[in-house]
N, C-alpha and C. Protein backbone atom coordinates (compact mmCIF):
# COMPACT_ATOMS: atom_id res chain seq x y z
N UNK A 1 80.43 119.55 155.36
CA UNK A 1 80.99 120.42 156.39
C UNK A 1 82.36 120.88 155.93
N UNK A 2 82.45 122.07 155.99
CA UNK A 2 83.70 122.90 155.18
C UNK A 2 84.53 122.93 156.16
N UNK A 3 84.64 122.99 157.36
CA UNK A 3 85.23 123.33 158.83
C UNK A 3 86.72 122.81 158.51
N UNK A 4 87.03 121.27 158.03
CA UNK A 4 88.61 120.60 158.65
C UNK A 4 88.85 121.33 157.09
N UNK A 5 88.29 122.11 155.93
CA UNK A 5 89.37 122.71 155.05
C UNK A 5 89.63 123.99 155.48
N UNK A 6 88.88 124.93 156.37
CA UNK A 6 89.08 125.88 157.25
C UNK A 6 90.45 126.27 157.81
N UNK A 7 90.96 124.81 158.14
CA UNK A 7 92.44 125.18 158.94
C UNK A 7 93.25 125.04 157.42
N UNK A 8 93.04 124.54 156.60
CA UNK A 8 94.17 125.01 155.64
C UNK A 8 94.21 126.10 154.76
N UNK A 9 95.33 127.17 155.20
CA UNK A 9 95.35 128.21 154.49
C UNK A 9 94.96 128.69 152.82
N UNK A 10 93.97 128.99 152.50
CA UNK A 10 93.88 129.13 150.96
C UNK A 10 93.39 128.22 150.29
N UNK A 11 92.55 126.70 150.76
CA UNK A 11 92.17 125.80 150.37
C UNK A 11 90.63 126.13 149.96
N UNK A 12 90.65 126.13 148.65
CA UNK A 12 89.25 126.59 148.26
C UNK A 12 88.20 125.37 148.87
N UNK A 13 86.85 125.28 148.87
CA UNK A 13 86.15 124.65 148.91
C UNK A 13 84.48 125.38 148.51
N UNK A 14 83.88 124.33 148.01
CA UNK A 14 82.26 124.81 147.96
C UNK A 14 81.39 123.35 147.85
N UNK A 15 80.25 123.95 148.04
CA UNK A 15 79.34 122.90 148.68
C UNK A 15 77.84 122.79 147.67
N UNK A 16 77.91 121.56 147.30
CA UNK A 16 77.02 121.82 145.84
C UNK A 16 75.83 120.71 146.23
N UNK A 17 74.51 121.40 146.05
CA UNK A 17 73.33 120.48 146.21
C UNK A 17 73.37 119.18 145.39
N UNK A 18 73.31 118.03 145.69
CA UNK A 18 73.33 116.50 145.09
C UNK A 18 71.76 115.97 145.04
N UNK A 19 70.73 115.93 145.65
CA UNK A 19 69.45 115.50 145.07
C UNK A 19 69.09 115.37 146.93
N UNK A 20 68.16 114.63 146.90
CA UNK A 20 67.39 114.60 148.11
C UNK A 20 67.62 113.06 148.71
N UNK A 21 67.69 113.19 149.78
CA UNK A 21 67.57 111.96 150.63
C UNK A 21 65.71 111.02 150.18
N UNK A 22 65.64 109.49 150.76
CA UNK A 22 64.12 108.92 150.65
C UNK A 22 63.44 109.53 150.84
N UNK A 23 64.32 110.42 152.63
CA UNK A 23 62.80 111.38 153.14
C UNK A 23 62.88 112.37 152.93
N UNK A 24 63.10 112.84 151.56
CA UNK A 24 63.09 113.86 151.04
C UNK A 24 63.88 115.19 151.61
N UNK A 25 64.98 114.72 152.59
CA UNK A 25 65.76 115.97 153.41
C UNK A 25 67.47 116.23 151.94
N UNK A 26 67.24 117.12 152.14
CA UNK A 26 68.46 117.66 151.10
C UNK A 26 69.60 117.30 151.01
N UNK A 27 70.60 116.66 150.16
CA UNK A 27 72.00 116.46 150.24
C UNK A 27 72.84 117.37 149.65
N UNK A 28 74.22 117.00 150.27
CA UNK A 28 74.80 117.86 149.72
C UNK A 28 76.30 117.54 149.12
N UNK A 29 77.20 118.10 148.44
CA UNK A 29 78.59 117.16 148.26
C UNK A 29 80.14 118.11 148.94
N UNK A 30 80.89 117.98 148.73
CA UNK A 30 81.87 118.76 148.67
C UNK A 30 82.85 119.03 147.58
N UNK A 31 83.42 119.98 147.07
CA UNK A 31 84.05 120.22 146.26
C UNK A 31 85.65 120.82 147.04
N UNK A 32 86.45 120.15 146.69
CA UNK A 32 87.88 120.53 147.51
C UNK A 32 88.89 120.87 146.41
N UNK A 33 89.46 121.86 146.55
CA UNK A 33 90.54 122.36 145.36
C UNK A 33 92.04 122.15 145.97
N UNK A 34 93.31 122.22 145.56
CA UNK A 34 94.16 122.77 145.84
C UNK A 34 94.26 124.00 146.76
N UNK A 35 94.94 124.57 147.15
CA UNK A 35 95.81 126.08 147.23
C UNK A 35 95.69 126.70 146.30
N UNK A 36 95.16 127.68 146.48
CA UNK A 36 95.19 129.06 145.52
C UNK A 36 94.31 128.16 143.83
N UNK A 37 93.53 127.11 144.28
CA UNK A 37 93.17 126.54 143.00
C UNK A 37 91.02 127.45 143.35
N UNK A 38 91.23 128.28 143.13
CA UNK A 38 89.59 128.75 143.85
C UNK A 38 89.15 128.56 141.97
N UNK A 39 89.55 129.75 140.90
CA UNK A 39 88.86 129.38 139.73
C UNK A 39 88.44 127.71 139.17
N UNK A 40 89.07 126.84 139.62
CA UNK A 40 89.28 125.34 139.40
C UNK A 40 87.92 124.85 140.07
N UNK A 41 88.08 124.99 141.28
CA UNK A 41 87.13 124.99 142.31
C UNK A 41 85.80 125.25 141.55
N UNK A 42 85.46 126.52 141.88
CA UNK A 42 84.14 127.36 141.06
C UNK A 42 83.81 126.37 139.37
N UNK A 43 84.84 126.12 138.56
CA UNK A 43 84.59 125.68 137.56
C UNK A 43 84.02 124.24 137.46
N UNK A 44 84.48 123.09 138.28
CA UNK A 44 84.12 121.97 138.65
C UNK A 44 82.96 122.10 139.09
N UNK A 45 82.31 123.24 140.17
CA UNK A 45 81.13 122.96 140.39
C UNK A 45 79.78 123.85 139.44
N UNK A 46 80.20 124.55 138.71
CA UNK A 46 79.50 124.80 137.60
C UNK A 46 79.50 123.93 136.57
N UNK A 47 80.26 123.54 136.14
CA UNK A 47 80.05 121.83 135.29
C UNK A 47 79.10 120.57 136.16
N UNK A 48 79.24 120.30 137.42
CA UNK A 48 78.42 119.66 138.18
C UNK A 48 77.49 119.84 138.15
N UNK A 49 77.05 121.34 138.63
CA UNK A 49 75.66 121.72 138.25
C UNK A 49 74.89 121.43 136.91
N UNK A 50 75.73 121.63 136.00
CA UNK A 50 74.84 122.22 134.46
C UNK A 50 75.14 120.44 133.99
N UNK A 51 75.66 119.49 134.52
CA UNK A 51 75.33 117.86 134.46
C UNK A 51 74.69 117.27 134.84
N UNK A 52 74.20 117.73 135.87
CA UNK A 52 73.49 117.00 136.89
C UNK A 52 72.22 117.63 137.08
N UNK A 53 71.76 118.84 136.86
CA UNK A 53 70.80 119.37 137.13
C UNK A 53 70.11 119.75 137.91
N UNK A 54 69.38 120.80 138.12
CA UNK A 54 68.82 120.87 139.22
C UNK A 54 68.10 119.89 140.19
N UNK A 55 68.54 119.77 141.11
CA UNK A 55 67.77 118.95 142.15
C UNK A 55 66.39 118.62 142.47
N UNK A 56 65.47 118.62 142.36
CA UNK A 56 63.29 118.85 142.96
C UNK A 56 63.47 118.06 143.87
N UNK A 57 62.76 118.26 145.27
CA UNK A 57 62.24 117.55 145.91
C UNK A 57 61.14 116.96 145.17
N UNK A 58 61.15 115.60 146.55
CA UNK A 58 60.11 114.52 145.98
C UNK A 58 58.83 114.88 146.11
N UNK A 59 58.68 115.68 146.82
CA UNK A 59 57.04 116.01 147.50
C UNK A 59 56.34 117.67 147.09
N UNK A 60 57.44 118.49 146.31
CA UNK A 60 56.74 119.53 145.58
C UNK A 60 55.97 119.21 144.45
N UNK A 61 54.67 120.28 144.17
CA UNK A 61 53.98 120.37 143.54
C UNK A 61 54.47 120.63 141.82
N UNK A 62 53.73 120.46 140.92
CA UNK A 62 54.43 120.51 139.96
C UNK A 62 54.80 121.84 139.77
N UNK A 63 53.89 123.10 139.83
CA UNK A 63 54.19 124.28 139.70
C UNK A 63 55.92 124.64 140.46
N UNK A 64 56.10 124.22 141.48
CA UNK A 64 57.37 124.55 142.16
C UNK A 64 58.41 123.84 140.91
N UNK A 65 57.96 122.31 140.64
CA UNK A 65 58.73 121.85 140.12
C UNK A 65 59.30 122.36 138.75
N UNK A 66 58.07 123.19 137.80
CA UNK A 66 58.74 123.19 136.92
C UNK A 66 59.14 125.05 136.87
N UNK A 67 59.48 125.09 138.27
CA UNK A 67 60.37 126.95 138.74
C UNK A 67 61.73 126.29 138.92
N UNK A 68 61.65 125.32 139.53
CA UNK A 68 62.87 124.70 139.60
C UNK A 68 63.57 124.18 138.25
N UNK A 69 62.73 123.52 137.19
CA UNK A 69 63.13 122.93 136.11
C UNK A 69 63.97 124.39 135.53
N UNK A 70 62.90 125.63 135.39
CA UNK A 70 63.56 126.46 134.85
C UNK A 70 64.69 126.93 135.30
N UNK A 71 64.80 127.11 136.34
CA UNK A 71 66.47 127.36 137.26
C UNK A 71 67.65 126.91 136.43
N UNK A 72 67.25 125.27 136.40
CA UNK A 72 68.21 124.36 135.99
C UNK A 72 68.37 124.89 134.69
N UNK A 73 67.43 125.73 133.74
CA UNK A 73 67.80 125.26 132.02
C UNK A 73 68.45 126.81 132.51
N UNK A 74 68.42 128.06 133.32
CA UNK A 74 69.50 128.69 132.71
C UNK A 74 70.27 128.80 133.41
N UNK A 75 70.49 127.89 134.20
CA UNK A 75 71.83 127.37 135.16
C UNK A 75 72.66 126.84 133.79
N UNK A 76 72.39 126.54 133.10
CA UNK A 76 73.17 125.49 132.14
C UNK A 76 73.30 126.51 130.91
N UNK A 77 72.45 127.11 130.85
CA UNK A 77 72.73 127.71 129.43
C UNK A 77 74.09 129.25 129.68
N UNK A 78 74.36 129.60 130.80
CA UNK A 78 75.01 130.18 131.54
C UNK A 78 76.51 130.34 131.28
């Protein structure tokens, strides 16, 4: 929830998928920058991404899974 960085003026934030809960419901993380730190911001969570990889739910089919796999390889190659 981005809302309490809302009241601070110029405080970047973004919100980056982390993997799936047991029951397979989606997580998520936060990314919080400085003031006027937004490129910092953006860059941390493009390194997150292209480390961590794309996310699959537990209960898609493989076909979804490997649309998703591909996401991830040019999320990274990017």
């Amino acid at each position: 929830m981005t809302s309490p960085f809302n009241l601070v003026p110029s405080c970047p934030v973004i919100s980056v998928p982390t993997g799936f809960s047991s029951d397979g419901l989606p997580t998520g993380g936060q990314i919080v920058g400085r003031r006027f730190a937004d490129e910092t911001v953006l860059a941390v969570a493009k390194a997150f991404q292209v480390a961590r990889s794309w996310p699959t739910p537990p209960l898609l089919g493989t076909a979804t899974r490997s649309i998703a796999a591909e996401h991830g390889r040019r999320a990274r190659s990017s």
